[in-house]
Protein backbone atom coordinates (compact mmCIF):
# COMPACT_ATOMS: atom_id res chain seq x y z
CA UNK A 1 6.18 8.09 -31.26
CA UNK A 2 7.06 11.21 -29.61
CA UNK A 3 10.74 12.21 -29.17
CA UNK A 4 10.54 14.64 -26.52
CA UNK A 5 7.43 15.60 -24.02
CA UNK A 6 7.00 18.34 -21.39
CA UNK A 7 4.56 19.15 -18.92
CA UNK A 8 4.54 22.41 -16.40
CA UNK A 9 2.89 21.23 -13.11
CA UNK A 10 0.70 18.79 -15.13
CA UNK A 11 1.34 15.55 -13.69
CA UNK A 12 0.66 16.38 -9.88
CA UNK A 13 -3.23 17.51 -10.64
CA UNK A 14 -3.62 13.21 -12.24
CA UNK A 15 -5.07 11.27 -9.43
CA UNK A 16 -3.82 7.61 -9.49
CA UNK A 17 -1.62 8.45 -12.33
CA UNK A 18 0.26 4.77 -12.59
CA UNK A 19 -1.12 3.80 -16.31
CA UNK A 20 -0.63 7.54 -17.33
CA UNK A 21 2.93 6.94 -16.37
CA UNK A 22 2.98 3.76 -18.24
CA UNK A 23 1.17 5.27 -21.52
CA UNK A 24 3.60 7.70 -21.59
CA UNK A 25 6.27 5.06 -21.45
CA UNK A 26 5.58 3.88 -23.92
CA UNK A 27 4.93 6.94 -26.45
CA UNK A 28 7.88 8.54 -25.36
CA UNK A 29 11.04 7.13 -27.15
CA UNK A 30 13.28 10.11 -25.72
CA UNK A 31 12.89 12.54 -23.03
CA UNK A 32 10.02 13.43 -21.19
CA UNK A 33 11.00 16.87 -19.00
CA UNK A 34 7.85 17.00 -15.91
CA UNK A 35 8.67 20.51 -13.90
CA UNK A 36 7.14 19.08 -10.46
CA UNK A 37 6.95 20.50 -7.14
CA UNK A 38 7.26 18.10 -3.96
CA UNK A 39 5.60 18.48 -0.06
CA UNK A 40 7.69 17.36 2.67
CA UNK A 41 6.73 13.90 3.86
CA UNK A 42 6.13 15.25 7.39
CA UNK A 43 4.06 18.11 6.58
CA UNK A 44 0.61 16.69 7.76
CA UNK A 45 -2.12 19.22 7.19
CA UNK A 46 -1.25 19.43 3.26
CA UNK A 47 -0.69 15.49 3.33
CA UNK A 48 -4.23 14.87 4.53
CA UNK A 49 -5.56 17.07 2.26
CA UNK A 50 -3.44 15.33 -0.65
CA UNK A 51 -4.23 12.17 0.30
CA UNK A 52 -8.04 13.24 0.28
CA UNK A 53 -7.55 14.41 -3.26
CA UNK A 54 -6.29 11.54 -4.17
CA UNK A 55 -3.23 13.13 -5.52
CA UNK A 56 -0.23 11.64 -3.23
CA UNK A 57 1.46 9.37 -5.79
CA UNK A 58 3.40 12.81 -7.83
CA UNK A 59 3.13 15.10 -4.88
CA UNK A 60 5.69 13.35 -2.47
CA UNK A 61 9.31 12.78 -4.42
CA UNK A 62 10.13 9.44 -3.10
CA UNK A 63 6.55 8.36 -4.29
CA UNK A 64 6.69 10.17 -7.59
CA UNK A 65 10.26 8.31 -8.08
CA UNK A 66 9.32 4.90 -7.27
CA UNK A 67 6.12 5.22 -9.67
CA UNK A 68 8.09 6.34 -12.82
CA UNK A 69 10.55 3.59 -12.12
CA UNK A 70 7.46 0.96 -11.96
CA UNK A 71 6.98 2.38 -15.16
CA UNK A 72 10.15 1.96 -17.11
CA UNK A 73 11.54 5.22 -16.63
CA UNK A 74 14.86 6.08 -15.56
CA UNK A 75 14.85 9.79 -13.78
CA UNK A 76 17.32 12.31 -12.74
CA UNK A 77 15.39 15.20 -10.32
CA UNK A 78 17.55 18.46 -11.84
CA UNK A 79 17.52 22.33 -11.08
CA UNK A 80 16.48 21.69 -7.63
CA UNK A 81 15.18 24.57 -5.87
CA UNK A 82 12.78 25.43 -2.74
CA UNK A 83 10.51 28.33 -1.64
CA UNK A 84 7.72 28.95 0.74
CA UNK A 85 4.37 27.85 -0.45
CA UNK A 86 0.89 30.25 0.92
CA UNK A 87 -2.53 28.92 0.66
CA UNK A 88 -4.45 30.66 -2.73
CA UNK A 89 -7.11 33.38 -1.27
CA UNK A 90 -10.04 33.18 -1.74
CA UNK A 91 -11.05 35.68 -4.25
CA UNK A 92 -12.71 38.96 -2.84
CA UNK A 93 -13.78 39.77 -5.93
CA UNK A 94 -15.66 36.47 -6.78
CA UNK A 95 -17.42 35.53 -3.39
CA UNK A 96 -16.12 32.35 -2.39
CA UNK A 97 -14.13 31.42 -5.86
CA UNK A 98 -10.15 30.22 -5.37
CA UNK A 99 -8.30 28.57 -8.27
CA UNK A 100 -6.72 25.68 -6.27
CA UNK A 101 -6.83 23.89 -2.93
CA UNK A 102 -3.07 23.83 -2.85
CA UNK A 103 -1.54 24.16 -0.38
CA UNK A 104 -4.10 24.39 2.56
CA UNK A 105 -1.35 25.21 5.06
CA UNK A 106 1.88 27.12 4.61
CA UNK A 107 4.88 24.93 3.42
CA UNK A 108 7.92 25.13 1.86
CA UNK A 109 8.11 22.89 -1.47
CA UNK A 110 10.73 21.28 -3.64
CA UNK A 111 10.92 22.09 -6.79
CA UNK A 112 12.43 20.67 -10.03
CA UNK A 113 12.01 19.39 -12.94
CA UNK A 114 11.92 15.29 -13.36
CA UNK A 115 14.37 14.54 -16.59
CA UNK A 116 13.02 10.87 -17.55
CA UNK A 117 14.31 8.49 -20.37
């Protein structure tokens, strides 16, 4: 058993992450610390592309919430910060090469770090 996990940004790139969430549930028998970063519900162009990704269920808060709580977890969202979000260029040195999709539009995200016993 593990008594304390962390991940940086890890959890968001997990598509349909509910038994991951579980799994960890049940390794973890203390803390598990998740720095995440939220979209706003209503931001639409980045939601589409999400939900094409398959990677809605840690990318929206009140989704991220409700699927560590189907999971056993009890979570406090601390150090709560936001900042404005740019799409990645595409590399001009690489033709064509980009190291995320991420956000596709400009948004401001939420970010914080998930503290889950």
């Amino acid at each position: 058993m593990i008594k304390t996990l962390t991940t940086n940004l890890g959890l968001p790139n997990i598509e349909e992450p509910g038994n991951l969430l579980q799994e960890l549930r049940r390794i973890v028998t203390g803390t598990f610390l998740a720095i995440s970063q939220f979209y706003p519900d209503d931001d639409e162009p980045n939601a589409a592309a999400i939900r094409r990704a398959r990677l809605s269920t840690l990318l929206f808060r009140r989704s991220a919430l409700e699927h560590f709580a189907a999971a056993g977890w009890q979570v406090e969202v601390a150090n709560v910060c936001t900042g404005k979000a740019h799409p990645t260029p595409t590399s001009v040195v690489l033709e064509g090469a980009g190291i995320d999709a991420l956000p596709v539009a400009e948004t401001v995200l939420e970010w914080s770090v998930l503290v889950a016993r």
